[in-house]
Protein backbone atom coordinates (compact mmCIF):
# COMPACT_ATOMS: atom_id res chain seq x y z
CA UNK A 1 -17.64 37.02 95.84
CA UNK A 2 -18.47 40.38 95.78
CA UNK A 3 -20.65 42.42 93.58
CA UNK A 4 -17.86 44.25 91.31
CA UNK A 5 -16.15 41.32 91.07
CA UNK A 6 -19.54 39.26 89.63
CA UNK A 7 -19.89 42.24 87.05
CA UNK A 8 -16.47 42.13 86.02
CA UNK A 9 -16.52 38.43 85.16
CA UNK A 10 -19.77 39.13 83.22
CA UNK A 11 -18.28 41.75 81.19
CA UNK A 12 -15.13 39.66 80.81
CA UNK A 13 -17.66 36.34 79.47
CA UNK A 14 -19.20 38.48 77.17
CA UNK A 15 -16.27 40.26 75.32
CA UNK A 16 -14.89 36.68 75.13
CA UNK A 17 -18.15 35.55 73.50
CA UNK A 18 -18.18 38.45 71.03
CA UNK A 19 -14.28 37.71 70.19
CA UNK A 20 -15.04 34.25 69.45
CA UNK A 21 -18.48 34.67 67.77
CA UNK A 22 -16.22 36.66 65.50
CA UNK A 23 -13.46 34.64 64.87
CA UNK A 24 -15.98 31.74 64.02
CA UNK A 25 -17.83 34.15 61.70
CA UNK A 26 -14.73 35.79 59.64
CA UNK A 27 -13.49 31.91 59.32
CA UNK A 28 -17.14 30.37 58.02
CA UNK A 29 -17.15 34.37 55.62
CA UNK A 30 -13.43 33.70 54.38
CA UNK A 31 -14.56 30.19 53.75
CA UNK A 32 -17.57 30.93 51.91
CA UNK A 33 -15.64 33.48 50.25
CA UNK A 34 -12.40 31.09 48.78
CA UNK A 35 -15.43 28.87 47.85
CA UNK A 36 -16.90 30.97 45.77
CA UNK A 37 -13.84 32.16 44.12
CA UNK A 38 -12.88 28.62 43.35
CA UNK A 39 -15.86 28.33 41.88
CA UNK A 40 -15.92 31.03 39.51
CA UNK A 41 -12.76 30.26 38.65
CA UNK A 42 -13.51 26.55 37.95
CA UNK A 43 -14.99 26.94 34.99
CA UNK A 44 -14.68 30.25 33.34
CA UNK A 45 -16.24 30.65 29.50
CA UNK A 46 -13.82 29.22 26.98
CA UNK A 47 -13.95 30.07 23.33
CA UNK A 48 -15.04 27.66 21.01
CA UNK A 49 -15.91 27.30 16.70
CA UNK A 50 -18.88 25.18 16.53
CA UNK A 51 -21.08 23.70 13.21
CA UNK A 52 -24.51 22.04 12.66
CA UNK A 53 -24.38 18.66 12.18
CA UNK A 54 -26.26 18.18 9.34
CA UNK A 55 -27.24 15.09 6.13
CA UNK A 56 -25.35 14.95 3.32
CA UNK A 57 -25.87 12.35 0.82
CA UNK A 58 -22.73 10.23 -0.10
CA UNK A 59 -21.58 7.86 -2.57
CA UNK A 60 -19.82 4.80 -0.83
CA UNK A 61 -16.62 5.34 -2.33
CA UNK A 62 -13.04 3.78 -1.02
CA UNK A 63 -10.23 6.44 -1.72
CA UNK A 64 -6.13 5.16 -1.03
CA UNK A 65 -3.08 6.67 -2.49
CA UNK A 66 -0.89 3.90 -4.56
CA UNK A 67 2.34 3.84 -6.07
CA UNK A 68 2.48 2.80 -10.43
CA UNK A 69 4.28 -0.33 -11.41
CA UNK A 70 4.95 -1.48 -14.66
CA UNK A 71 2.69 -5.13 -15.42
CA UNK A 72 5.72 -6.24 -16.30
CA UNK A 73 9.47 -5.65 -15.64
CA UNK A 74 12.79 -7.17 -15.50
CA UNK A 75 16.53 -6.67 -14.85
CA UNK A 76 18.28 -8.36 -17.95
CA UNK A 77 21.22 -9.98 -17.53
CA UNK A 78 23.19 -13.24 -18.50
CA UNK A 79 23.20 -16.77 -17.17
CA UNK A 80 27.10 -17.15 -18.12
CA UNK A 81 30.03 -14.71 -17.61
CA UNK A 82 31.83 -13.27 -20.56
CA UNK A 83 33.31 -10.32 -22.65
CA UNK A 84 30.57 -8.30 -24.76
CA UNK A 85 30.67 -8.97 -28.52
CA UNK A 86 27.81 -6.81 -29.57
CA UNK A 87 25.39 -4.65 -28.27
CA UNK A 88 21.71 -4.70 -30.43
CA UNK A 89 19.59 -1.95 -28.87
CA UNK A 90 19.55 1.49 -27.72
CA UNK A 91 18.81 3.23 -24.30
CA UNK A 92 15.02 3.90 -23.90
CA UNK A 93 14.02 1.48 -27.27
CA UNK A 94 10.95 -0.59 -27.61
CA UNK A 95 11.62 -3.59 -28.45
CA UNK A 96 9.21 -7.17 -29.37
CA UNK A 97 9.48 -10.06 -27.44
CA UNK A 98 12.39 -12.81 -28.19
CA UNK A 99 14.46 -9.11 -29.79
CA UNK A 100 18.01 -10.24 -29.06
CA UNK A 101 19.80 -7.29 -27.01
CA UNK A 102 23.37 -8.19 -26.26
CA UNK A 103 25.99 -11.29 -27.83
CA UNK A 104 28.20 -12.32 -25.05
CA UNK A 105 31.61 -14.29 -26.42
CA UNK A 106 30.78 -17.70 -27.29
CA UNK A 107 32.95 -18.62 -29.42
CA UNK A 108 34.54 -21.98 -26.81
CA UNK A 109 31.34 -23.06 -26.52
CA UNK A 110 30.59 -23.15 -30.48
CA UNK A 111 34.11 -24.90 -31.06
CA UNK A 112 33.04 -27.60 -28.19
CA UNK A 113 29.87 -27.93 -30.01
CA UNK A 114 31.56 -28.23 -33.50
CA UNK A 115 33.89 -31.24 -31.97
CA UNK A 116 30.77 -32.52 -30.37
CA UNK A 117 28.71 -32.60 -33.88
CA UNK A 118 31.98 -34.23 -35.50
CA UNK A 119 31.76 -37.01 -32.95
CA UNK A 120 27.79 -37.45 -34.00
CA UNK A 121 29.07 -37.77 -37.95
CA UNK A 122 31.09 -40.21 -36.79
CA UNK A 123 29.10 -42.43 -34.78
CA UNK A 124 26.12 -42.37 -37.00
CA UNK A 125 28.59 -43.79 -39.65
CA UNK A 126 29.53 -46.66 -37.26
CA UNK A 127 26.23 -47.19 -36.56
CA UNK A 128 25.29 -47.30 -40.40
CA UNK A 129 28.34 -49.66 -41.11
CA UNK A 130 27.09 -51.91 -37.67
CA UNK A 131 23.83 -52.39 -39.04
CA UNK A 132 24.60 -53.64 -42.40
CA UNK A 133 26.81 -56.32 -40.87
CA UNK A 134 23.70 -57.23 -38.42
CA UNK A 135 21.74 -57.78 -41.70
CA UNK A 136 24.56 -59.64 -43.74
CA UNK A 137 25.22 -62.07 -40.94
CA UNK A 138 21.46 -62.45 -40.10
CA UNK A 139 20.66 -63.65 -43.45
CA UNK A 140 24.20 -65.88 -43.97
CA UNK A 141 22.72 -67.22 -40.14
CA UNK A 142 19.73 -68.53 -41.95
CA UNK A 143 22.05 -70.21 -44.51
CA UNK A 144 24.00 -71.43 -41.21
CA UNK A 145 27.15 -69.29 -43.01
CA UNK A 146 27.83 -68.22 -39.50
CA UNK A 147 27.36 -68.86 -36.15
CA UNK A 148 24.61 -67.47 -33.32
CA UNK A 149 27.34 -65.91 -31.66
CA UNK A 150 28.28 -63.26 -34.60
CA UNK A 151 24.58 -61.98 -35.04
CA UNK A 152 25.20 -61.16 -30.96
CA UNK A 153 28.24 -59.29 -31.87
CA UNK A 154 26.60 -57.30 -34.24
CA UNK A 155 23.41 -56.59 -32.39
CA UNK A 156 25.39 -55.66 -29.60
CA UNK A 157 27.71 -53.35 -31.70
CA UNK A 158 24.29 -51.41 -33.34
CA UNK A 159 23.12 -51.25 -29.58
CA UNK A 160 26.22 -49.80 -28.59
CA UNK A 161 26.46 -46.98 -31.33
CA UNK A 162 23.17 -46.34 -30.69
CA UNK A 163 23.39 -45.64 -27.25
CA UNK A 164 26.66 -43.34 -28.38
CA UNK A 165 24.62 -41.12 -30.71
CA UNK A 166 21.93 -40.62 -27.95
CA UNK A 167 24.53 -39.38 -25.84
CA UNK A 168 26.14 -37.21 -28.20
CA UNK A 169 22.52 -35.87 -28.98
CA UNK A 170 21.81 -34.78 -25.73
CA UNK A 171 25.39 -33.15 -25.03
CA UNK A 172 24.85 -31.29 -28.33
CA UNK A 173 21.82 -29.71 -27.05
CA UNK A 174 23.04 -29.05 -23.66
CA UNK A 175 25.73 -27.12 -25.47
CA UNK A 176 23.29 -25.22 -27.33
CA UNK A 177 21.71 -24.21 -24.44
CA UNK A 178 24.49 -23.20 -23.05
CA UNK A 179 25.58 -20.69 -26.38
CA UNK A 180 21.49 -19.81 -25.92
CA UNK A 181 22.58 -18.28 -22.75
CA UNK A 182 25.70 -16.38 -23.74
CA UNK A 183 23.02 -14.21 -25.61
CA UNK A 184 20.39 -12.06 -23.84
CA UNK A 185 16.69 -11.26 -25.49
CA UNK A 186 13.50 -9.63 -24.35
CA UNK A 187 11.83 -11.50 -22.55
CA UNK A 188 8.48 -9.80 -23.30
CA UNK A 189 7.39 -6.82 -25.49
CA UNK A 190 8.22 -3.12 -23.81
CA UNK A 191 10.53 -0.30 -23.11
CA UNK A 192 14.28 -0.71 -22.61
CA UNK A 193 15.79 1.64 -19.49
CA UNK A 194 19.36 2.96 -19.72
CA UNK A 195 21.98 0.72 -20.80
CA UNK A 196 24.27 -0.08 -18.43
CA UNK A 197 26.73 -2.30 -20.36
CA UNK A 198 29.74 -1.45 -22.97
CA UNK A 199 31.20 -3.33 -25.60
CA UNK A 200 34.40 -5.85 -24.37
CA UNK A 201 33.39 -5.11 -20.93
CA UNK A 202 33.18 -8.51 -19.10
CA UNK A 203 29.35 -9.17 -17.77
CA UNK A 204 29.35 -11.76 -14.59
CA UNK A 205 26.51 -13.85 -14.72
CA UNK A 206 23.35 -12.39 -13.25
CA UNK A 207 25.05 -8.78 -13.24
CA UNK A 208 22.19 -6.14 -15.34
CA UNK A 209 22.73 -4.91 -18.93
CA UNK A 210 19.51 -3.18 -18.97
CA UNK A 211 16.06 -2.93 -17.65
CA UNK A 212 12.77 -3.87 -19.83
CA UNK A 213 9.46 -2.61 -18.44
CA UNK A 214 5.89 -3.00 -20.18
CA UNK A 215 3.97 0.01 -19.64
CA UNK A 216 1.12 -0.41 -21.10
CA UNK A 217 -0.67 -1.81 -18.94
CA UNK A 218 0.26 -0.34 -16.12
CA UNK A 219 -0.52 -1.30 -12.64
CA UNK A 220 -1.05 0.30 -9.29
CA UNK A 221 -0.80 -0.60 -6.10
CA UNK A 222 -2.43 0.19 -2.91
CA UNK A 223 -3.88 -0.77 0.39
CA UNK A 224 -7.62 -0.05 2.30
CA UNK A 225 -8.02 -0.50 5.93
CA UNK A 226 -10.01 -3.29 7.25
CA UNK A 227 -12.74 -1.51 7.69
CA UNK A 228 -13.74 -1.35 3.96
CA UNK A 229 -12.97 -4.61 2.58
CA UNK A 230 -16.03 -5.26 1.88
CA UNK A 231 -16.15 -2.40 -0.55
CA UNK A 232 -13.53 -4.54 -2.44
CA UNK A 233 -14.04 -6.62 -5.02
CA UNK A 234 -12.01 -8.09 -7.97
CA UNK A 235 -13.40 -6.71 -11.54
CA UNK A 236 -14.81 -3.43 -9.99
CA UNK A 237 -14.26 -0.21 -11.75
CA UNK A 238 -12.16 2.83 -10.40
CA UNK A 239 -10.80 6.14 -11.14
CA UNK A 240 -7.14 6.82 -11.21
CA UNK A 241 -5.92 10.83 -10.56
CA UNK A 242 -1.71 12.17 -10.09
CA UNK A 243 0.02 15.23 -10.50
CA UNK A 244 1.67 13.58 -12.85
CA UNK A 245 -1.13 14.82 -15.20
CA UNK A 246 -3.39 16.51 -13.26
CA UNK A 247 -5.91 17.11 -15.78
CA UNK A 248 -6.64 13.65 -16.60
CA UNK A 249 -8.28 10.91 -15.02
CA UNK A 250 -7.18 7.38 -16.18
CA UNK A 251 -9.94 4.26 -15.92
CA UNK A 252 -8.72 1.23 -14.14
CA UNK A 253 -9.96 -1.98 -12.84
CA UNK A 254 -9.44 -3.88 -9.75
CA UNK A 255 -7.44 -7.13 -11.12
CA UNK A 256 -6.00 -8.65 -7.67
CA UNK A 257 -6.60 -8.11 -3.80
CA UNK A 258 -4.18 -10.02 -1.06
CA UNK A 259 -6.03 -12.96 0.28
CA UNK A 260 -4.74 -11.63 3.65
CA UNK A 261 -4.90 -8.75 5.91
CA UNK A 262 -1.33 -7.17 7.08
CA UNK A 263 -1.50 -8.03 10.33
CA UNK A 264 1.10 -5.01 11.29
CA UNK A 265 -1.06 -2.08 9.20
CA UNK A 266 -4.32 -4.08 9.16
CA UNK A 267 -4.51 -3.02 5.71
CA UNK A 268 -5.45 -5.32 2.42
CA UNK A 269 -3.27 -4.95 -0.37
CA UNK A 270 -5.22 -4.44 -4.09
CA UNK A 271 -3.94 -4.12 -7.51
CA UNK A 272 -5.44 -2.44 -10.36
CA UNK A 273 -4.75 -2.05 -14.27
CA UNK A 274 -4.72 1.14 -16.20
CA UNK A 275 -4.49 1.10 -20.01
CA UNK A 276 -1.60 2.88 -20.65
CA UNK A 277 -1.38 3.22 -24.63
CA UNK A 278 0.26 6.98 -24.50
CA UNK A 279 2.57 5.96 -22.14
CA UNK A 280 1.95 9.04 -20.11
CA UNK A 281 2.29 7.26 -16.39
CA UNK A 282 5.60 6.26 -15.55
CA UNK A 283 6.21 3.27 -12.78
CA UNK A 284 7.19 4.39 -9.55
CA UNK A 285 4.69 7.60 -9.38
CA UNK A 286 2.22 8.60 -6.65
CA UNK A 287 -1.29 8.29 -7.48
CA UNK A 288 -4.59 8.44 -6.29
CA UNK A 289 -7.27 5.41 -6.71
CA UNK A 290 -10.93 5.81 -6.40
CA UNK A 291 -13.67 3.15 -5.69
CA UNK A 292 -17.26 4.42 -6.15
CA UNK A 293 -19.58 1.47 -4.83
CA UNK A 294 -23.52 0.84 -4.56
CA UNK A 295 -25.73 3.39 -4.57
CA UNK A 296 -25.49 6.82 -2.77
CA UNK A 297 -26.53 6.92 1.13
CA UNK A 298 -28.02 9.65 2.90
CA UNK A 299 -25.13 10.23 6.54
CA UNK A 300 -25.28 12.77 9.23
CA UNK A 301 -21.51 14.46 9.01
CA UNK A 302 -19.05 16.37 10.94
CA UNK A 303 -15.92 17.57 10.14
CA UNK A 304 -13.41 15.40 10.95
CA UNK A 305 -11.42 17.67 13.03
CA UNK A 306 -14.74 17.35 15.41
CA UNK A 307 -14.35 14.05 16.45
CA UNK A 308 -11.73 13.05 19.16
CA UNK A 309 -10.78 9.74 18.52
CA UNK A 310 -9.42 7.82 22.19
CA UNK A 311 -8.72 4.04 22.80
CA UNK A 312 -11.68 3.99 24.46
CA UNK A 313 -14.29 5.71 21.51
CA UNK A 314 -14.81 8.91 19.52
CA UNK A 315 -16.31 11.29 21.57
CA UNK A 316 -17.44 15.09 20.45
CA UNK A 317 -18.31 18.33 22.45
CA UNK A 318 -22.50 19.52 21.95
CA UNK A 319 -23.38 22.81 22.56
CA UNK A 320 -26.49 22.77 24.85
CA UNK A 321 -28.82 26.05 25.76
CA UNK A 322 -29.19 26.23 29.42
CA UNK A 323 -31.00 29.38 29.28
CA UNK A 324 -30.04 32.71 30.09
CA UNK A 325 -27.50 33.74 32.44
CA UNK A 326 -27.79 36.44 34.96
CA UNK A 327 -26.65 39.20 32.62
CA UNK A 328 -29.58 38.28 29.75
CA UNK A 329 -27.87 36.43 27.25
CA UNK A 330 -27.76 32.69 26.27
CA UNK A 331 -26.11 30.18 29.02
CA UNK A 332 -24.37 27.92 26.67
CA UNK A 333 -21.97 24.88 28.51
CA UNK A 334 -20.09 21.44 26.16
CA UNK A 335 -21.67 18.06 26.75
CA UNK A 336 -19.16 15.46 26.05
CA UNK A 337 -20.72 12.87 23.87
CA UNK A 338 -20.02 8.92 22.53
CA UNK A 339 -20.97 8.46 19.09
CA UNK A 340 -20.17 5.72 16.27
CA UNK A 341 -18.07 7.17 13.18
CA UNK A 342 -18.51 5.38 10.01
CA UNK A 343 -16.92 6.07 6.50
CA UNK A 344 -15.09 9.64 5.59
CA UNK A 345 -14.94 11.51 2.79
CA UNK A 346 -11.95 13.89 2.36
CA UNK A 347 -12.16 16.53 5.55
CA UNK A 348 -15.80 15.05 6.70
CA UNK A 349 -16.64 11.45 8.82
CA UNK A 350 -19.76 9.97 8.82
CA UNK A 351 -21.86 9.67 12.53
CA UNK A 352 -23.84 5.98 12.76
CA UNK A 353 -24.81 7.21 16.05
CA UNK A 354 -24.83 9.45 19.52
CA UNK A 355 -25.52 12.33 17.62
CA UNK A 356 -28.98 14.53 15.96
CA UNK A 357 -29.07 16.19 13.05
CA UNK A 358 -29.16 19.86 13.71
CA UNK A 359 -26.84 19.29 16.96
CA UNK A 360 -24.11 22.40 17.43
CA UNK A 361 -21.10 20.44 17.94
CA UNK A 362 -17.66 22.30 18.79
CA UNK A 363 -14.90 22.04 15.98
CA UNK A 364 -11.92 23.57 17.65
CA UNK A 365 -10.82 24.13 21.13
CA UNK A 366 -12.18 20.54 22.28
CA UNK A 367 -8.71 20.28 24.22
CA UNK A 368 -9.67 22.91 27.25
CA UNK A 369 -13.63 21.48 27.75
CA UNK A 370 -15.10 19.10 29.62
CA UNK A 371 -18.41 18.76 31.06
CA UNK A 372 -20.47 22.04 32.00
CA UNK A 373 -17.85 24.50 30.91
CA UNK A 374 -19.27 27.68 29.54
CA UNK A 375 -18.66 28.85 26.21
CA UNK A 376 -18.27 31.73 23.93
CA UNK A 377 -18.46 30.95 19.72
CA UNK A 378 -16.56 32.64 17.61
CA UNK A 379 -16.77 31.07 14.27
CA UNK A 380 -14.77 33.54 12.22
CA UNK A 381 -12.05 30.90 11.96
CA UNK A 382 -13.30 27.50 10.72
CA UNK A 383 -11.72 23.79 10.03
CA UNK A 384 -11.64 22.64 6.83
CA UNK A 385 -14.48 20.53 5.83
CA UNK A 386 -14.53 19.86 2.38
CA UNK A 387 -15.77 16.20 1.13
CA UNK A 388 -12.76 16.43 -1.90
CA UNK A 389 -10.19 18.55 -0.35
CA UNK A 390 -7.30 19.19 -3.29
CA UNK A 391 -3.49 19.52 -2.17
CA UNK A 392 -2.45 23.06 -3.35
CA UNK A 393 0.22 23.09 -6.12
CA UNK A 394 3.85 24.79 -4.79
């Protein structure tokens, strides 16, 4: 090999080196490049409201929307069919207990009972008559004026009517009962609803003349969660609120609870009773019941819209100071966090745990965070967090 040749080959080596050195190098720069790109764009500052969380002092109190009921109501109607004779009360009267309301035709019935009654006249006549002869031919027995055999006869004859007018006794009062229930009275002292019944219209049994509620007392209904039955109690005191009259606040007391859970809600149902003397509350409206129990308890809270709530726990977003970042101001990144909720209290929840008072915790825009994303607060827009939030009035 000659000498141009060996510095040709040289030359050729070396370009080849430089062209690959190069290659490698824009690859490993491009690389380093899309890495750093990714990475900026990874996790890029997201804007977040945040509060303190801070002590508040509560009074255990269970809160649960319930519907009124009347204590007592009823859908009138007869036990026998028939045409309407007469009609005794008005729609929307008060009326006493035993009141009689409507006369259903009973006139067959009364004619059956007047044949019946006859029948009793009679028989207690024989019986009269049958007994006398059982005395005459007991004492003329004595004298042996007659035989063994005609005392039998005539004790068997006062046996016989007597069995007659127990008969007849009870088919007269089995008839009476039945003219009791061609006639329909109030059961129980209260407030009639709209008639629904004219006169000579025929009334099937069990079809309604009228509606009778009691309203005062009234009662409401409503349900708690599992989680406070304990707070429960028959004979406790509570506070009822509706729209109904929104300026008053009605006393009631806790007269029932459901000696079982629903196992479909997991809810307890309770009753309570309101004196109702005004008759103000009406069955049927919506109402709000409140329980106040024990003495007040000092909680660390968060508004509720803080807390994510996931099969798996609540979890909530801290705000954690890293520092400063390169151009001066505070590095602030969301720590996901477990913590324990306990009881709430209109917008706020109660943390038992995994959580500091004096904590910044992030109260909207959870959805786009996760761990070590940066953040920007802007807190000019804040979730409600009011412990007795009221529904405005349309």
């Amino acid at each position: 090999m000659t000498k141009g040749t060996t510095k040709r080959m040289i030359i050729m080596l070396i370009v080849a080196g430089v062209i690959v050195g190069g290659v490698v190098w824009f690859q490993g720069f491009k690389n380093t490049m899309i890495a750093k790109a990714i990475k900026g764009q990874s996790n890029p500052p997201q804007t977040v409201s945040t509060t303190v969380a801070e002590v508040s002092r509560w009074q255990p109190t269970v809160e649960a929307l319930g519907n009124l009921r009347a204590s007592q109501q009823s859908s009138l109607s007869a036990q026998i069919g028939g045409i309407v004779t007469a009609i005794h009360f008005e729609s929307g009267q008060k009326v006493r207990a035993g009141q009689l309301l409507v006369q259903i035709d009973d006139a067959p019935q009364r004619a059956q009972l007047a044949q019946l009654q006859a029948q009793l006249g009679q028989v207690q006549a024989q019986l009269a008559l049958a007994r006398i002869n059982l005395q005459r031919d007991e004492a003329q027995l004595k004298a042996q004026a007659v035989s063994q055999a005609v005392v039998d006869t005539d004790r068997a004859n006062v046996a016989s009517f007597e069995s007659q007018l127990k008969a007849l006794g009870e088919q007269i009062n089995a008839q009476k009962a039945v003219i009791a229930q061609a006639s329909i009275r109030a059961p129980f002292s209260g407030v009639l609803g709209i008639r629904q019944i004219d006169l000579g219209q025929y009334l099937a049994p069990g079809a309604t003349a009228v509606t009778l509620q009691q309203l005062d007392p009234m009662d409401i209904d409503f349900t708690v969660p599992q989680s406070q039955i304990d707070l429960i109690q028959t004979g406790m005191r509570a506070q009822v609120q509706s729209n109904a009259a929104p300026d008053k606040t009605y006393a009631a007391k806790v007269i029932a609870i459901e000696p079982q859970v629903d196992p479909s809600t997991r809810n307890l149902k309770v009753r309570a009773r309101i004196a109702n003397p005004s008759g103000a509350l009406l069955p049927g409206v919506f109402a709000t019941v409140r329980i106040d129990d024990g003495q007040p308890r000092d909680y660390l809270t968060l508004p509720n819209a803080a807390v994510a709530y996931n099969p798996y726990g609540a979890t909530v977003f801290v705000v954690k100071d890293e520092g400063k970042g390169p151009d001066g101001k505070p590095k602030l990144v969301a720590e996901q966090r477990f913590i324990t909720t306990g009881p709430t209290r209109g917008d706020q929840v109660a943390v038992l745990s995994g959580l500091k008072a004096g904590e910044t915790v992030v109260t909207a825009g959870q959805l786009k965070l996760r761990n070590g994303v940066p953040l920007l607060i802007n807190n000019s827009v804040q979730p409600s967090n009011s412990p007795n939030p009221q529904v405005p009035n349309s």
